[in-house]
N, C-alpha and C. Protein backbone atom coordinates (compact mmCIF):
# COMPACT_ATOMS: atom_id res chain seq x y z
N UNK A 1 -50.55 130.99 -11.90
CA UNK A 1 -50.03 131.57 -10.68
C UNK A 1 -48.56 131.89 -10.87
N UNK A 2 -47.78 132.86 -10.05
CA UNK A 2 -46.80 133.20 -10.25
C UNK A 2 -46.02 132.53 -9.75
N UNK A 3 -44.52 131.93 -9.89
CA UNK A 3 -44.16 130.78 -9.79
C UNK A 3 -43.11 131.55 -8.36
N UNK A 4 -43.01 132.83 -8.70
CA UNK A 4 -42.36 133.42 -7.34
C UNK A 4 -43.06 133.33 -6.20
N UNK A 5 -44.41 133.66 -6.51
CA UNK A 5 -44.99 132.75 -4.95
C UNK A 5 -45.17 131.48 -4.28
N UNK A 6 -45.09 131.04 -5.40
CA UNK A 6 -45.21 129.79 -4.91
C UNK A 6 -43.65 129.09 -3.97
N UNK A 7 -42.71 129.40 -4.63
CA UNK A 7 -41.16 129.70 -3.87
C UNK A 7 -41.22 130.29 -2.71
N UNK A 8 -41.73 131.43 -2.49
CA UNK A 8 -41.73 132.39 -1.25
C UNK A 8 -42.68 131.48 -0.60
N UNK A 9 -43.67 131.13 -0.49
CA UNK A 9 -44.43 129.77 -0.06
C UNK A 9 -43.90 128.92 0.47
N UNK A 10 -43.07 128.08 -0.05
CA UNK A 10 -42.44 126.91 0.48
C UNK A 10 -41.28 127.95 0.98
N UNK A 11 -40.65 128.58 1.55
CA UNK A 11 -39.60 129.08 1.85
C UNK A 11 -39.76 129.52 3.39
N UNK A 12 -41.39 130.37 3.45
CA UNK A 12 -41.96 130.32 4.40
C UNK A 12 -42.06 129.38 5.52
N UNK A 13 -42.20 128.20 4.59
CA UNK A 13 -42.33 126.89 5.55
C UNK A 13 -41.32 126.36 5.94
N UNK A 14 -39.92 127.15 5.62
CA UNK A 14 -38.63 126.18 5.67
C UNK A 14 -38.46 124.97 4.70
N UNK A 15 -39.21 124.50 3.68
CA UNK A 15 -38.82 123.63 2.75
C UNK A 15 -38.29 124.11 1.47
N UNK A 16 -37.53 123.15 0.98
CA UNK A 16 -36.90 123.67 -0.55
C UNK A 16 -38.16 123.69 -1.70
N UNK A 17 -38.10 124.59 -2.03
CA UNK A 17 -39.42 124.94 -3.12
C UNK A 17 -39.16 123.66 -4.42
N UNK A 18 -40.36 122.91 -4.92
CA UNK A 18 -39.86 122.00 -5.67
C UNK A 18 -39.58 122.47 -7.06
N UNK A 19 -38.83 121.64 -7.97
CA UNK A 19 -38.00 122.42 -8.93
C UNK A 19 -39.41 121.95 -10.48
N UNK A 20 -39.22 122.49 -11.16
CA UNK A 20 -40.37 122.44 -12.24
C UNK A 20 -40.56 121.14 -13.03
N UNK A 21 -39.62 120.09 -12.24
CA UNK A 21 -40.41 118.27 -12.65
C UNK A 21 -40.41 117.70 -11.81
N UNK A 22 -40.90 118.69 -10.69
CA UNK A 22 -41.13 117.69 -9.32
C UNK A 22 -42.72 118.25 -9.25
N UNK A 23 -43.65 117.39 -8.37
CA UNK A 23 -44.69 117.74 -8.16
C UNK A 23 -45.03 118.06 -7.06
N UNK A 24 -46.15 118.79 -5.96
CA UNK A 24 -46.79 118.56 -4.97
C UNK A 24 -47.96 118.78 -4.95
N UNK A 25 -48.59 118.38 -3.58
CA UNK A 25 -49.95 118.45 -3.34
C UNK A 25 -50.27 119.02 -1.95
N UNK A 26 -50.76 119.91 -1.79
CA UNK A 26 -51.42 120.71 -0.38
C UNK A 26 -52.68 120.50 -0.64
N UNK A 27 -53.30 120.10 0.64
CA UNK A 27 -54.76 119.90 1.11
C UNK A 27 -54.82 120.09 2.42
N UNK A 28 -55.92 120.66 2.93
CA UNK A 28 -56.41 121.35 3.91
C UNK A 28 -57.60 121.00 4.37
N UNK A 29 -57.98 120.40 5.62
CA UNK A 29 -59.69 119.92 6.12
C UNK A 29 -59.07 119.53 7.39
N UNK A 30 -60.11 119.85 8.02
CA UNK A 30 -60.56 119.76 9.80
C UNK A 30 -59.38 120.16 10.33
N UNK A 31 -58.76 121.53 9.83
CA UNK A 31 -57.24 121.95 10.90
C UNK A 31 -56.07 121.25 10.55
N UNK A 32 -56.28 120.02 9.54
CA UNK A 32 -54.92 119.70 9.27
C UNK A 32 -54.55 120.41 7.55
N UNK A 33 -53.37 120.65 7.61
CA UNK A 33 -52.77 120.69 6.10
C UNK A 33 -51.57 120.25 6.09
N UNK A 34 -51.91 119.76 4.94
CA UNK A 34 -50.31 118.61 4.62
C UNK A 34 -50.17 119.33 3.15
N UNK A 35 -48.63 118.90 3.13
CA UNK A 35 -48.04 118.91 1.82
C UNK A 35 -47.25 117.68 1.69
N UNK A 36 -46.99 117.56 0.52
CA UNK A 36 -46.54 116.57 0.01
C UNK A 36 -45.50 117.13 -1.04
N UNK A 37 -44.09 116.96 -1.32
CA UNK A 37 -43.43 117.28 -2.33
C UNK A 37 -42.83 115.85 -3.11
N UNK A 38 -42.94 115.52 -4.29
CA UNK A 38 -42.47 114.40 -4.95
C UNK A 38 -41.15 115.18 -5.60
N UNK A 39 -40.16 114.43 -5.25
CA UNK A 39 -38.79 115.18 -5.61
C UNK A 39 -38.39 114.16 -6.46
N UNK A 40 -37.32 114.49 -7.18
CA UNK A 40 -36.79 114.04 -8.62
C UNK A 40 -36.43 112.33 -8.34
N UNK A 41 -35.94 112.01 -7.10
CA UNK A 41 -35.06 110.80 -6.66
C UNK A 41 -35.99 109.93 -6.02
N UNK A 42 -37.34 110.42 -6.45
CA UNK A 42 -38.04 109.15 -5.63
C UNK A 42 -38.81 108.96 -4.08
N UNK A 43 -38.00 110.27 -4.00
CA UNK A 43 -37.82 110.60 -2.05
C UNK A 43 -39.52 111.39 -2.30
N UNK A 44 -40.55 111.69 -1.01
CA UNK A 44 -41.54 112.68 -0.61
C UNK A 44 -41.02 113.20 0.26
N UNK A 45 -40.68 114.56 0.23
CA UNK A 45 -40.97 115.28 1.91
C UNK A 45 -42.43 115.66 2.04
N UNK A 46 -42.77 115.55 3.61
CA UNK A 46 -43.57 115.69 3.81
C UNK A 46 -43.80 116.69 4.96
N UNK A 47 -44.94 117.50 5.10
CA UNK A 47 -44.70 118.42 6.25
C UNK A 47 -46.18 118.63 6.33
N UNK A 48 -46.24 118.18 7.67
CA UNK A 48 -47.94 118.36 8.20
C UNK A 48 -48.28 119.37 9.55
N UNK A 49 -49.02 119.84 9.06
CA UNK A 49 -49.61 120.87 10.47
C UNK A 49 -50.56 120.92 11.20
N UNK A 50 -50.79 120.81 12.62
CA UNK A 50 -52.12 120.79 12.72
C UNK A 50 -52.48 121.89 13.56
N UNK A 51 -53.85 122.44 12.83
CA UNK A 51 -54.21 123.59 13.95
C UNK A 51 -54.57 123.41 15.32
N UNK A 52 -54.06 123.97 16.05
CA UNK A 52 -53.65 123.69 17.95
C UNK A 52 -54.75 124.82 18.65
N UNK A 53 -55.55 125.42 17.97
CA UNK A 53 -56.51 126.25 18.16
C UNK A 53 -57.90 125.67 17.93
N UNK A 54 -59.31 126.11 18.70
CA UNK A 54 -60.24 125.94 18.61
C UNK A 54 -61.13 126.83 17.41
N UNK A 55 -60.38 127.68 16.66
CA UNK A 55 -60.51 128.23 15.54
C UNK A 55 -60.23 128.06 14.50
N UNK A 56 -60.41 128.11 13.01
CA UNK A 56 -59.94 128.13 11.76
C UNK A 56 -58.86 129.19 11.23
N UNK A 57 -57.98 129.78 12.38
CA UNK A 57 -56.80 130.47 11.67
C UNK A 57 -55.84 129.84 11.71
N UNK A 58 -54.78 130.59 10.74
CA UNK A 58 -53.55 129.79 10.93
C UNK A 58 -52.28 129.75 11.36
N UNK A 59 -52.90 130.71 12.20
CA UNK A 59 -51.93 131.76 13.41
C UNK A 59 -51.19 130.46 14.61
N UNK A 60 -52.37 129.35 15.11
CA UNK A 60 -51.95 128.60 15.55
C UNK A 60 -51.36 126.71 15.23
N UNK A 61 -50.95 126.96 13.91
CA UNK A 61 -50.78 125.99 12.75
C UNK A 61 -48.74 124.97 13.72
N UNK A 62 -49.25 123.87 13.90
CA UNK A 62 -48.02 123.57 14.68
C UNK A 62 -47.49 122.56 13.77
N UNK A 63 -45.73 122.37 13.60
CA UNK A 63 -45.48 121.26 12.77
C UNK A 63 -45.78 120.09 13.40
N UNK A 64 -46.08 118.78 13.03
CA UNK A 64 -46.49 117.76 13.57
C UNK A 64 -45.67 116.77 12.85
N UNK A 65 -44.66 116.18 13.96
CA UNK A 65 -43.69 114.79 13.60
C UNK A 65 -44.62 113.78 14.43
N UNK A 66 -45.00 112.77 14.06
CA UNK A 66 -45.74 111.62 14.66
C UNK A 66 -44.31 111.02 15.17
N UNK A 67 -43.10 110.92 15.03
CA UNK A 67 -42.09 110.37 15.87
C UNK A 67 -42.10 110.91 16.73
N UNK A 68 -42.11 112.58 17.28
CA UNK A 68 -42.10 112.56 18.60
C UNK A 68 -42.94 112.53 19.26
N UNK A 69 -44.07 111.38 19.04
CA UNK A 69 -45.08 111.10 19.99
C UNK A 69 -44.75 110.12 21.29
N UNK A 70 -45.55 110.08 22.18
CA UNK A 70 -45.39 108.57 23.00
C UNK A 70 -46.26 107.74 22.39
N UNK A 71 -46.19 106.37 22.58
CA UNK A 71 -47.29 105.52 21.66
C UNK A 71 -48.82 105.96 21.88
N UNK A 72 -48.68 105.97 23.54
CA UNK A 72 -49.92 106.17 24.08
C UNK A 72 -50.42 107.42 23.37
N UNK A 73 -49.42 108.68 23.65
CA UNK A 73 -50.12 110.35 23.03
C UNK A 73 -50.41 110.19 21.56
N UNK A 74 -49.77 109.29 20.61
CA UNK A 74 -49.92 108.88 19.65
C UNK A 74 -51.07 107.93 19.21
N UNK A 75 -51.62 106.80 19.71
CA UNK A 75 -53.32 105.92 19.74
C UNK A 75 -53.58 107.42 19.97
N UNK A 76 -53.89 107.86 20.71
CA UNK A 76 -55.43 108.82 21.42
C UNK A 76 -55.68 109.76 20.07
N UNK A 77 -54.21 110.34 19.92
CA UNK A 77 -54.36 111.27 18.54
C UNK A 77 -55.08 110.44 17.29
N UNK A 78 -54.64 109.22 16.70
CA UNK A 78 -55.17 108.20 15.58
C UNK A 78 -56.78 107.97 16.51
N UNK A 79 -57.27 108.12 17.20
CA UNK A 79 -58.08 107.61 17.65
C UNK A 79 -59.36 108.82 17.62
N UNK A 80 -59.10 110.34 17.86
CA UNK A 80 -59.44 111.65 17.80
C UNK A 80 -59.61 111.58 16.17
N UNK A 81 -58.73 111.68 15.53
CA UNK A 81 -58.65 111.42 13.93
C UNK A 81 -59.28 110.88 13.42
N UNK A 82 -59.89 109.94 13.63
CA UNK A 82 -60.63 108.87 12.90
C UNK A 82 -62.17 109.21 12.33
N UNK A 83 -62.56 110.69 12.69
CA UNK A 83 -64.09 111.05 12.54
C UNK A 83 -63.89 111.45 11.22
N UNK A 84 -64.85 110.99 10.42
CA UNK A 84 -64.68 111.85 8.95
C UNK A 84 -63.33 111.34 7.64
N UNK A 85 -62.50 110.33 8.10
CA UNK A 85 -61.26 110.55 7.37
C UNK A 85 -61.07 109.37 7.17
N UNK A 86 -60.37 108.83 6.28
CA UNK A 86 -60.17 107.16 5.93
C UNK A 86 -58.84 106.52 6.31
N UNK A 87 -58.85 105.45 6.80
CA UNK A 87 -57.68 105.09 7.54
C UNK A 87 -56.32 105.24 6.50
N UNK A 88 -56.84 105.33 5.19
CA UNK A 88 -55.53 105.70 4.18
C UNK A 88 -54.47 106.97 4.79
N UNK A 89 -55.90 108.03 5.10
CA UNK A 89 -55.37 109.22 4.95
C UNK A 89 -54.93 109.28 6.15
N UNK A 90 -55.13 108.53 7.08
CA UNK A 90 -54.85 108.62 8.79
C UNK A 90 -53.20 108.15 8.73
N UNK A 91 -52.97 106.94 8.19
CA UNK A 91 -52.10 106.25 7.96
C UNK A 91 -50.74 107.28 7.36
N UNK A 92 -51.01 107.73 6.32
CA UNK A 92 -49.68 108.74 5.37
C UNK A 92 -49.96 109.79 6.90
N UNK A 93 -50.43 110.41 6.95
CA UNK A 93 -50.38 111.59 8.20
C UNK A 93 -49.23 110.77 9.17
N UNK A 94 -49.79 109.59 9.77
CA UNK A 94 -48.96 109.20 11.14
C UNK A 94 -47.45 108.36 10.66
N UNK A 95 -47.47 108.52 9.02
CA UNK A 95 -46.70 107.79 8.34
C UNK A 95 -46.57 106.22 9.05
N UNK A 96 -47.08 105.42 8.78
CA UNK A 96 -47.79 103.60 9.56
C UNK A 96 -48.76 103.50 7.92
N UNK A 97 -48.51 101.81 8.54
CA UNK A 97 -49.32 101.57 7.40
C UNK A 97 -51.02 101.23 7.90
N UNK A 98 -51.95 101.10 6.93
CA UNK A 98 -53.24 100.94 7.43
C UNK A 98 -53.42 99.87 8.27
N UNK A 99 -52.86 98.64 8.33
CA UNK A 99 -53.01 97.53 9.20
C UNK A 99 -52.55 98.08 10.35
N UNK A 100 -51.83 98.67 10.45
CA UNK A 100 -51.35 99.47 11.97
C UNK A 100 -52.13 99.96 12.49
N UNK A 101 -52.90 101.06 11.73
CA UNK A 101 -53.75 101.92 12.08
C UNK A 101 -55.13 101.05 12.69
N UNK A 102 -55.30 100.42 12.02
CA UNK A 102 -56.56 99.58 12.16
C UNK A 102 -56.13 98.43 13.42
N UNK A 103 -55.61 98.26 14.02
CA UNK A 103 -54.97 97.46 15.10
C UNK A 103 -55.05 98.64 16.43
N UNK A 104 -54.79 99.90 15.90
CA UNK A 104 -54.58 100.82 17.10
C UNK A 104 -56.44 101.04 17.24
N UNK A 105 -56.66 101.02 16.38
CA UNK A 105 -58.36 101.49 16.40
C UNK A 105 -59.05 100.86 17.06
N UNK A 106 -58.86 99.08 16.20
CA UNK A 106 -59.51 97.99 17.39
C UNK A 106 -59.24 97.77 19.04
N UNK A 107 -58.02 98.05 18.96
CA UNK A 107 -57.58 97.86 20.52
C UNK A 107 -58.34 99.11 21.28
N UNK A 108 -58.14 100.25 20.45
CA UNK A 108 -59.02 101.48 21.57
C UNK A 108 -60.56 100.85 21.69
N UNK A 109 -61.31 100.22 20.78
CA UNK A 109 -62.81 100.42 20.80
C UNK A 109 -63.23 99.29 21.96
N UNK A 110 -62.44 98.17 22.10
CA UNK A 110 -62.26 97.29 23.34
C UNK A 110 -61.97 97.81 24.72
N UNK A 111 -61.07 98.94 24.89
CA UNK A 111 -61.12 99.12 26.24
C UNK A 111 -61.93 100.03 27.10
């Protein structure tokens, strides 16, 4: 692939395109896509989207900070999430660790 797209790509997104000994990873399923950039110092940026549409385009693709959630709007979302996906992957998304996740889960299935 041409390495100019891949630049114009991340540029698109507002992130710094990673430099040729850094790595990333984009994946895409059920409306979410994440990236992941491993940068030279150790650091990940991360930038997740979720589609805000009842369709598969990506016209309605929104950035998603799990900090500006309320706790509450935040459970319901981890709680919606949970069909199909492993609390690993739930966990890096809401950036929490799995014992978190799994505490928010139990408490929803009780009330």
């Amino acid at each position: 692939m041409n390495p100019d797209v891949i630049t114009a790509f991340f540029i698109s997104l507002h992130l710094t395109p990673p430099s040729l000994n850094e790595r990333f990873t984009i994946t895409y399923a059920d409306g979410i896509l994440e990236i992941y950039i491993h940068r030279k110092g150790g650091s990940i940026e991360q930038l997740v989207l979720i589609n805000m549409s009842n369709n598969n385009s990506f016209d309605k693709l929104e950035v998603f900070d799990p900090k500006s959630l309320g706790i509450e709007e935040r459970n319901a979302l981890i709680r919606n999430l949970t069909l199909g996906r492993k609390h690993s992957e739930i966990a890096r998304i809401f950036q929490m660790g799995e014992s978190a996740i799994c505490k928010i889960l139990k408490k929803g299935n009780r009330s």
